[in-house]
C-alpha atoms as a PDB file:
ATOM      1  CA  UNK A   1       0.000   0.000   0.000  1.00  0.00           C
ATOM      2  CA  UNK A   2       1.159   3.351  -0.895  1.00  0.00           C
ATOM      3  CA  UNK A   3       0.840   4.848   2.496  1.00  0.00           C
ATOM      4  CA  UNK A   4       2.779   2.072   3.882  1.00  0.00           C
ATOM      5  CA  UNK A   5       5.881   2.113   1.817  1.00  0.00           C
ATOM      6  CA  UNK A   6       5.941   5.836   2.243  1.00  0.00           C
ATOM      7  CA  UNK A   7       5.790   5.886   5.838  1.00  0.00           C
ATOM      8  CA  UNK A   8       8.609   3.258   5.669  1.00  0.00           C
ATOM      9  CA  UNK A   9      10.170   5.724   3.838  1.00  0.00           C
ATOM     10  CA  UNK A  10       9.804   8.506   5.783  1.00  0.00           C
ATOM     11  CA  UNK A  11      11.022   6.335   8.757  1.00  0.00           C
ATOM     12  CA  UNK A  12      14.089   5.397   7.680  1.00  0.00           C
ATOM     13  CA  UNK A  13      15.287   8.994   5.835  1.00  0.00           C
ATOM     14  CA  UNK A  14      14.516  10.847   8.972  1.00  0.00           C
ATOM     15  CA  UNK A  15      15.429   7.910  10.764  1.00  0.00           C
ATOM     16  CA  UNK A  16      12.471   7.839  13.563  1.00  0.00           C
ATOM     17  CA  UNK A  17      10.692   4.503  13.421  1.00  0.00           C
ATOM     18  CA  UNK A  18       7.852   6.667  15.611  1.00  0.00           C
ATOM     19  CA  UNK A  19       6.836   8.856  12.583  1.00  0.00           C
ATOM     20  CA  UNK A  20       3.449   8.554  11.340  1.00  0.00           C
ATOM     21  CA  UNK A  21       2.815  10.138   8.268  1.00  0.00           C
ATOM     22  CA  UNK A  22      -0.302  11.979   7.310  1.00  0.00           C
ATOM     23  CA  UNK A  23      -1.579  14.520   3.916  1.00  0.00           C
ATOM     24  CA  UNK A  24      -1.002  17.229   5.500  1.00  0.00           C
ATOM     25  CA  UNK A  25       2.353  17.003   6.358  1.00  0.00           C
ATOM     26  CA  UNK A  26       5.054  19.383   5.758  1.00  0.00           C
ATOM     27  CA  UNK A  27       8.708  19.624   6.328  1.00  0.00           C
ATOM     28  CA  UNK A  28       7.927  21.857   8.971  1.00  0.00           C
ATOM     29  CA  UNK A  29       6.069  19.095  10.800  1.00  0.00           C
ATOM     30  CA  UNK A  30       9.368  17.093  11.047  1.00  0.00           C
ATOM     31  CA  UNK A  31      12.321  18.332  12.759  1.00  0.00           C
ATOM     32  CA  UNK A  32      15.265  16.589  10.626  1.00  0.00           C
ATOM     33  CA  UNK A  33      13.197  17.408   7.510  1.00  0.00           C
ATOM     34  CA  UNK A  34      15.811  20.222   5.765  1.00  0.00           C
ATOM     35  CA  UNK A  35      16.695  20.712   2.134  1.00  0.00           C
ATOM     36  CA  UNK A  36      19.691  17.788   1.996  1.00  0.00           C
ATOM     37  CA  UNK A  37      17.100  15.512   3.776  1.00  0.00           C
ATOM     38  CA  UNK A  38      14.172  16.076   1.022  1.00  0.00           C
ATOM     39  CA  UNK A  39      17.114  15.080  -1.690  1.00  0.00           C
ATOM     40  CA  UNK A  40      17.493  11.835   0.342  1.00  0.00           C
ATOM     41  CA  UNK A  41      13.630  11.475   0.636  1.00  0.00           C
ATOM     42  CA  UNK A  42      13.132  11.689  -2.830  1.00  0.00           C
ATOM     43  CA  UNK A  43      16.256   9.635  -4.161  1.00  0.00           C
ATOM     44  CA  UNK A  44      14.500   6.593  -2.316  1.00  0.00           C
ATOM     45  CA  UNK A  45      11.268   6.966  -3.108  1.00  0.00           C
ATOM     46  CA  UNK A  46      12.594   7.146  -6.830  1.00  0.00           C
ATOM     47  CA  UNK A  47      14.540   3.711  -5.810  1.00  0.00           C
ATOM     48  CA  UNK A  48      11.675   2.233  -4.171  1.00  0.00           C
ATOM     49  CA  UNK A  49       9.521   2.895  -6.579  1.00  0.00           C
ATOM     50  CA  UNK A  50      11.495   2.551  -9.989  1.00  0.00           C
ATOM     51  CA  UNK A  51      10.592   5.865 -11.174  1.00  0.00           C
ATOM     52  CA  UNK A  52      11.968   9.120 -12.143  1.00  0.00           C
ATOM     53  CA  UNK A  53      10.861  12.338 -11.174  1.00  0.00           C
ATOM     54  CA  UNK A  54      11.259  15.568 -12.831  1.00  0.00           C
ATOM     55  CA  UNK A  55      12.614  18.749 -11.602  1.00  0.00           C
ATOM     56  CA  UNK A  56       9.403  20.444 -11.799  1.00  0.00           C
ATOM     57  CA  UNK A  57       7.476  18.199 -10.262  1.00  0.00           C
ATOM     58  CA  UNK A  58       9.485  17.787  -7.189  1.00  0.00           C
ATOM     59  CA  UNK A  59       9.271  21.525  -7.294  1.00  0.00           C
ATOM     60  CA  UNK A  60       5.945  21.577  -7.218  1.00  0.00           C
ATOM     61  CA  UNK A  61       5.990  19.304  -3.628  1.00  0.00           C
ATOM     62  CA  UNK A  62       4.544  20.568  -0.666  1.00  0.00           C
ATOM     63  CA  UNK A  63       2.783  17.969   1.570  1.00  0.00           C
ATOM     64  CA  UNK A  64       2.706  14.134   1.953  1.00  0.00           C
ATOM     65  CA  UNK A  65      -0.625  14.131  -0.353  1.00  0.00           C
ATOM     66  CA  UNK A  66       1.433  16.256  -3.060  1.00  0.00           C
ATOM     67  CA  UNK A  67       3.958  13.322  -3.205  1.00  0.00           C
ATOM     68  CA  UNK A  68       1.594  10.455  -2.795  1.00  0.00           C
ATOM     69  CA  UNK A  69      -0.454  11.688  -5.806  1.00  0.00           C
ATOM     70  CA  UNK A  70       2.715  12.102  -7.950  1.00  0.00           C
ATOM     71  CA  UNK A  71       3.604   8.531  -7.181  1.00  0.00           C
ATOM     72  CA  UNK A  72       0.552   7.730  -8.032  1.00  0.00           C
ATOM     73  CA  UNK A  73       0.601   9.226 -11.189  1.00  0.00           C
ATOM     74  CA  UNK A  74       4.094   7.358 -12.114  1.00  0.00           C
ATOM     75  CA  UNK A  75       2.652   4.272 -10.838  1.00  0.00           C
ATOM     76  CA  UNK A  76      -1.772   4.149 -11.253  1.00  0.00           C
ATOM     77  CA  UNK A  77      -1.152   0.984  -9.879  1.00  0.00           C
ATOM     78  CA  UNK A  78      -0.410   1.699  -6.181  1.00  0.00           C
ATOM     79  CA  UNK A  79      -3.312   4.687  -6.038  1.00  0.00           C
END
């Protein structure tokens, strides 16, 4: 499930197995969540996911949601 592997995700980048992701979430909800950290977070869920995402539409990224409905777009098949 989508919300699962992103959660996993989450955990391990800002390495707090505690975190609970929801849509509304921001960087500024998590403390260790700072420019180098958003590269990491979107490097793996690039890996995880086998996709590729362009400049502009990491850009574009502002909450959980944003990113769950661009993986979703990549990949129909997890939405």
């Amino acid at each position: 499930m989508l919300q699962e592997d992103l959660q996993n995700i989450f955990r391990q980048v800002f390495e707090d197995e505690t975190l609970v992701i929801n849509d509304e979430m921001t960087a500024k909800d998590v403390e260790k969540w700072d420019s180098l950290s958003h590269i990491t977070l979107i490097l793996e869920v690039e890996k995880f996911f086998g996709l590729k995402l362009k400049n502009s539409e990491i850009a574009r990224l502002k909450r959980v949601a944003d990113l769950k409905k661009l993986v979703a777009k990549h990949k129909p098949e997890l939405a």
